[in-house]
N, C-alpha and C. Protein backbone atom coordinates (compact mmCIF):
# COMPACT_ATOMS: atom_id res chain seq x y z
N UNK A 1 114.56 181.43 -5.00
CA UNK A 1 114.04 180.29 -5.70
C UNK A 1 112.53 180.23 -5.47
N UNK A 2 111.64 179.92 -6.53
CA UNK A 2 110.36 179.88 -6.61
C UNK A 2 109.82 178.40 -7.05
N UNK A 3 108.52 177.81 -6.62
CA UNK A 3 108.15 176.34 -7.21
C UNK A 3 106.94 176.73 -7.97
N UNK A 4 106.56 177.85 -8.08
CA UNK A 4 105.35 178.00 -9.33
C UNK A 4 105.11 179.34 -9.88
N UNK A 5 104.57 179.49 -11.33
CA UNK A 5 104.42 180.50 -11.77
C UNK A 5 103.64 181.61 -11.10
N UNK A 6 103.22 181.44 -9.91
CA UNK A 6 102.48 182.26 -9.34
C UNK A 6 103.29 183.18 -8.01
N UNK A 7 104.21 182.23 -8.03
CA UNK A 7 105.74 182.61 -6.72
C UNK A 7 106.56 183.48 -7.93
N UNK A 8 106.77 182.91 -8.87
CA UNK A 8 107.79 183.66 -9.62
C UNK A 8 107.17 184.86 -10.19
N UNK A 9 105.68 185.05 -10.09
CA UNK A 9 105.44 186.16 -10.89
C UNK A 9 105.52 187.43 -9.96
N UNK A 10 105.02 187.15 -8.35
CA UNK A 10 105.63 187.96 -7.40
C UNK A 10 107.04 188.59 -7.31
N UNK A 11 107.63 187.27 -7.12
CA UNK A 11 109.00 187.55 -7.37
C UNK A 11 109.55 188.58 -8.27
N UNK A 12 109.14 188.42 -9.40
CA UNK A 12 109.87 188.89 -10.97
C UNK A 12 109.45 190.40 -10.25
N UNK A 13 108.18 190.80 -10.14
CA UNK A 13 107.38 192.16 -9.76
C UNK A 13 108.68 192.62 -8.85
N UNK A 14 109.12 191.73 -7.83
CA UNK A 14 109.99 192.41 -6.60
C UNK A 14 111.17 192.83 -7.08
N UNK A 15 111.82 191.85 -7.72
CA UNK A 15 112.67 192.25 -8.39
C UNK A 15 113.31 193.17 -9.34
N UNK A 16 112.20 193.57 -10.20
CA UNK A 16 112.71 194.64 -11.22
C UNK A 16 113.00 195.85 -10.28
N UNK A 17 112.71 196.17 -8.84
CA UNK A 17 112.76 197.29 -8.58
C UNK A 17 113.99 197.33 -7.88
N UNK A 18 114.81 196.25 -8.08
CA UNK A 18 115.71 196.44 -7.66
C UNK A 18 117.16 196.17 -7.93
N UNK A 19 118.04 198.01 -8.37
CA UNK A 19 119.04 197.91 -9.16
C UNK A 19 120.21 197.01 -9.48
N UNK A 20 120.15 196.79 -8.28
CA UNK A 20 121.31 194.85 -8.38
C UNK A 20 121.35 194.26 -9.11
N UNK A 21 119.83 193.85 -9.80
CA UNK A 21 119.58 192.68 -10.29
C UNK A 21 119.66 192.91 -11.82
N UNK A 22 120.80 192.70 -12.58
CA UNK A 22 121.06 193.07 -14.50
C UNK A 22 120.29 191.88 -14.46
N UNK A 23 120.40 190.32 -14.46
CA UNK A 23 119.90 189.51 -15.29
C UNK A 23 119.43 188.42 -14.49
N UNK A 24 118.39 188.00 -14.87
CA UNK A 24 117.22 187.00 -14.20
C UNK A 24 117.27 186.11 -14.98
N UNK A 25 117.65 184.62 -13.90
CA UNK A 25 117.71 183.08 -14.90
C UNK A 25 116.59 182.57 -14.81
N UNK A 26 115.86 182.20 -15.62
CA UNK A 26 114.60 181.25 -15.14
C UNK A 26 114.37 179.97 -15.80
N UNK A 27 113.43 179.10 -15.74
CA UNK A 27 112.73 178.54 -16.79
C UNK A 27 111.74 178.76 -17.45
N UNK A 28 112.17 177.72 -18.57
CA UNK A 28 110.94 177.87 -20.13
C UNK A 28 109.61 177.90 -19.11
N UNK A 29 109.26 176.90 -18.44
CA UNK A 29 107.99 176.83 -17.69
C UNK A 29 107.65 177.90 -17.32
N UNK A 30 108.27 178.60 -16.63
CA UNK A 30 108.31 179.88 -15.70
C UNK A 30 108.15 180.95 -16.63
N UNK A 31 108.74 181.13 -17.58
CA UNK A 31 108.98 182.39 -17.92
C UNK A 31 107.40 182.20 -19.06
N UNK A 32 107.31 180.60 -19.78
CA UNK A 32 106.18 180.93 -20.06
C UNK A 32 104.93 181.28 -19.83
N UNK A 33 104.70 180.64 -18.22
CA UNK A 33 103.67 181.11 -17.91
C UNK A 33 103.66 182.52 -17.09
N UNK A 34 104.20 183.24 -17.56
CA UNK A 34 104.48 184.80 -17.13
C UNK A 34 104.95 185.44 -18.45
N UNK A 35 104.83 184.93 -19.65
CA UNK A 35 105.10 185.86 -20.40
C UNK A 35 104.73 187.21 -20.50
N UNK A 36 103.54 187.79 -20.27
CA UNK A 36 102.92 188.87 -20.27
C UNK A 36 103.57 190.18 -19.41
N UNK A 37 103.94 189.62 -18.14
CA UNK A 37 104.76 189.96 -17.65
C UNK A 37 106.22 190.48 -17.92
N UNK A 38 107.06 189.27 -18.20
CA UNK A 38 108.13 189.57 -18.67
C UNK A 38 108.26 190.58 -19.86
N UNK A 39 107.21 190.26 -20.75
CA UNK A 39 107.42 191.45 -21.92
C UNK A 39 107.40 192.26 -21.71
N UNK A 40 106.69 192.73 -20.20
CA UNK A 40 106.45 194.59 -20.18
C UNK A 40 107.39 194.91 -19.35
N UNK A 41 108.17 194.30 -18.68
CA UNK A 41 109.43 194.14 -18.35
C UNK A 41 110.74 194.89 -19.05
N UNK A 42 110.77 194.19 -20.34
CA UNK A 42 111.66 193.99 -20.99
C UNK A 42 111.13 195.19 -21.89
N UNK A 43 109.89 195.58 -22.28
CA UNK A 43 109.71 196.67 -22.92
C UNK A 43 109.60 198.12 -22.07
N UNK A 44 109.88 198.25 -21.09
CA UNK A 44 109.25 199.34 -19.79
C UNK A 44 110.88 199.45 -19.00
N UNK A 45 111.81 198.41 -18.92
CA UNK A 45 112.69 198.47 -18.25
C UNK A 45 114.03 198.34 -18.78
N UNK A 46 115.16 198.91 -18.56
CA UNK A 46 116.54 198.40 -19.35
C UNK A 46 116.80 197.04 -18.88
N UNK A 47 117.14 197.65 -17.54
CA UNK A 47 117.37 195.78 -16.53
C UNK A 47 116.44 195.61 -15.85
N UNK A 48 116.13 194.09 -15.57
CA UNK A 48 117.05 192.78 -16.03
C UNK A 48 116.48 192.67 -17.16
N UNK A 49 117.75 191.89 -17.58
CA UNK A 49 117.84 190.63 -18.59
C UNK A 49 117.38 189.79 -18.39
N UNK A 50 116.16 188.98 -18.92
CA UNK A 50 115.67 187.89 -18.74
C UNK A 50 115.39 186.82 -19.51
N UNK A 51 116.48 185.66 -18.83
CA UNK A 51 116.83 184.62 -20.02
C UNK A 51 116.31 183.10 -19.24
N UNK A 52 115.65 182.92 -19.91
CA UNK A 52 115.12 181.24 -20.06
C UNK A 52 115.72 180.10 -20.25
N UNK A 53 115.60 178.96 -19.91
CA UNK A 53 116.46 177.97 -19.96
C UNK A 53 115.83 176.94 -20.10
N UNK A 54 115.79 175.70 -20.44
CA UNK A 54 115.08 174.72 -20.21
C UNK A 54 115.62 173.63 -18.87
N UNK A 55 114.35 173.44 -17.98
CA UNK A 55 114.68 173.06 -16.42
C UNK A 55 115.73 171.61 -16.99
N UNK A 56 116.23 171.18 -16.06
CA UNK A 56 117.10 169.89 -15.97
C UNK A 56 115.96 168.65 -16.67
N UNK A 57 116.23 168.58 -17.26
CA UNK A 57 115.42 167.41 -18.16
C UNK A 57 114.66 167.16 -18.79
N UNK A 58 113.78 168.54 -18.99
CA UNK A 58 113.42 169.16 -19.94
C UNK A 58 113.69 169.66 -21.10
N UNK A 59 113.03 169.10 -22.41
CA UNK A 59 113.40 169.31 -23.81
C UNK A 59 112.26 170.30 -24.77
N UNK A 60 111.64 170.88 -23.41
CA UNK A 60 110.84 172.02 -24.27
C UNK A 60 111.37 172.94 -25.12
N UNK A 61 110.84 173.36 -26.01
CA UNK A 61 111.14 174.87 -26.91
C UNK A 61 110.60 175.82 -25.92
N UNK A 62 111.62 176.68 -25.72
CA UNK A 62 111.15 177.79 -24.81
C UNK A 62 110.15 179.35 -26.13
N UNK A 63 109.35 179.85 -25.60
CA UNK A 63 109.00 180.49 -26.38
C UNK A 63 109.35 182.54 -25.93
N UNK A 64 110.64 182.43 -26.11
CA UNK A 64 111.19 183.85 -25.72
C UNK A 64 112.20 184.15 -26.72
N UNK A 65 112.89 185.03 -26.47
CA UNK A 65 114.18 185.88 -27.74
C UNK A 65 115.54 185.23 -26.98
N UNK A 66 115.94 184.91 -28.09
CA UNK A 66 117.49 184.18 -27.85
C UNK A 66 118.33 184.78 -27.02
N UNK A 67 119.22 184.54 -26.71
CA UNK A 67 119.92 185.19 -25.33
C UNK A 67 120.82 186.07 -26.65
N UNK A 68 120.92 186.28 -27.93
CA UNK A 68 121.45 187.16 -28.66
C UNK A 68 120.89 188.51 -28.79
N UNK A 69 119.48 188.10 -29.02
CA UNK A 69 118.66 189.05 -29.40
C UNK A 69 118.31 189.41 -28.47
N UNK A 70 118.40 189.14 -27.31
CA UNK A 70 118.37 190.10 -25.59
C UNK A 70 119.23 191.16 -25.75
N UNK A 71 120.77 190.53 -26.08
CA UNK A 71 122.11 191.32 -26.29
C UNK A 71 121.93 192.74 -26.98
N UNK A 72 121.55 192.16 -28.40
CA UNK A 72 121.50 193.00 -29.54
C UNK A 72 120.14 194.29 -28.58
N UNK A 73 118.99 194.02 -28.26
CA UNK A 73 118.00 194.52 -28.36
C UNK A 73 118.12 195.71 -26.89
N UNK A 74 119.15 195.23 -25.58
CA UNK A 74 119.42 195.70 -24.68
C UNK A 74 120.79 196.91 -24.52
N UNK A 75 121.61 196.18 -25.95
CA UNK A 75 123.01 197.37 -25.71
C UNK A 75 122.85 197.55 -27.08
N UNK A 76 122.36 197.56 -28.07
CA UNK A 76 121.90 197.63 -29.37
C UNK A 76 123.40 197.68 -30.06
N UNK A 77 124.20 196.18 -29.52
CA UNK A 77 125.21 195.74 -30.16
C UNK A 77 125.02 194.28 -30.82
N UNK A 78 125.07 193.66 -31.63
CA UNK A 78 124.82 192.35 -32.57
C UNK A 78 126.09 191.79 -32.56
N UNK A 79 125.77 190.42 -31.85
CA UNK A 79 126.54 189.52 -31.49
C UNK A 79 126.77 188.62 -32.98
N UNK A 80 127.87 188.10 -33.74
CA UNK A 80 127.67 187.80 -34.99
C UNK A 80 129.12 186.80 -34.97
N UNK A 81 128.88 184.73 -35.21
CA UNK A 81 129.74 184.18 -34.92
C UNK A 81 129.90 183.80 -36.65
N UNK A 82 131.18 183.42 -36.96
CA UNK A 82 131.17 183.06 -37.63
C UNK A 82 132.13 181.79 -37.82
């Protein structure tokens, strides 16, 4: 657990290197202010998965790819409800 984008951006760094970890929960806050990060992440690495959430009482728009288009873009299978 981290209390600022500057803990979590360490963190995130520690983490990718280590195979355990498929998928990383965070927040909109968090993940936005590390976007730069996360993208090269997600473009440089298979895992983790890294999915955003909005914190407990928070009604932000998170600005990341739907937890579908993680799916689709990571096992290049398309999730499709109907």
């Amino acid at each position: 657990m981290v209390n600022n984008p500057e803990e979590a951006k360490q963190h995130l760094q520690e983490l990718i290197e280590k195979p355990e970890y498929t998928i990383l929960i965070t927040t909109d806050y968090i993940a936005n202010k590390n976007r730069a990060l996360i993208n090269e992440i997600i473009e440089e690495h298979e895992f983790p998965i890294i999915i955003s959430i909005p914190a407990l009482g928070d009604s932000s728009q998170p600005i990341t790819d739907t937890i579908t288009e993680l799916i689709r873009r990571k096992t290049g299978i398309e999730l499709k409800s109907e």
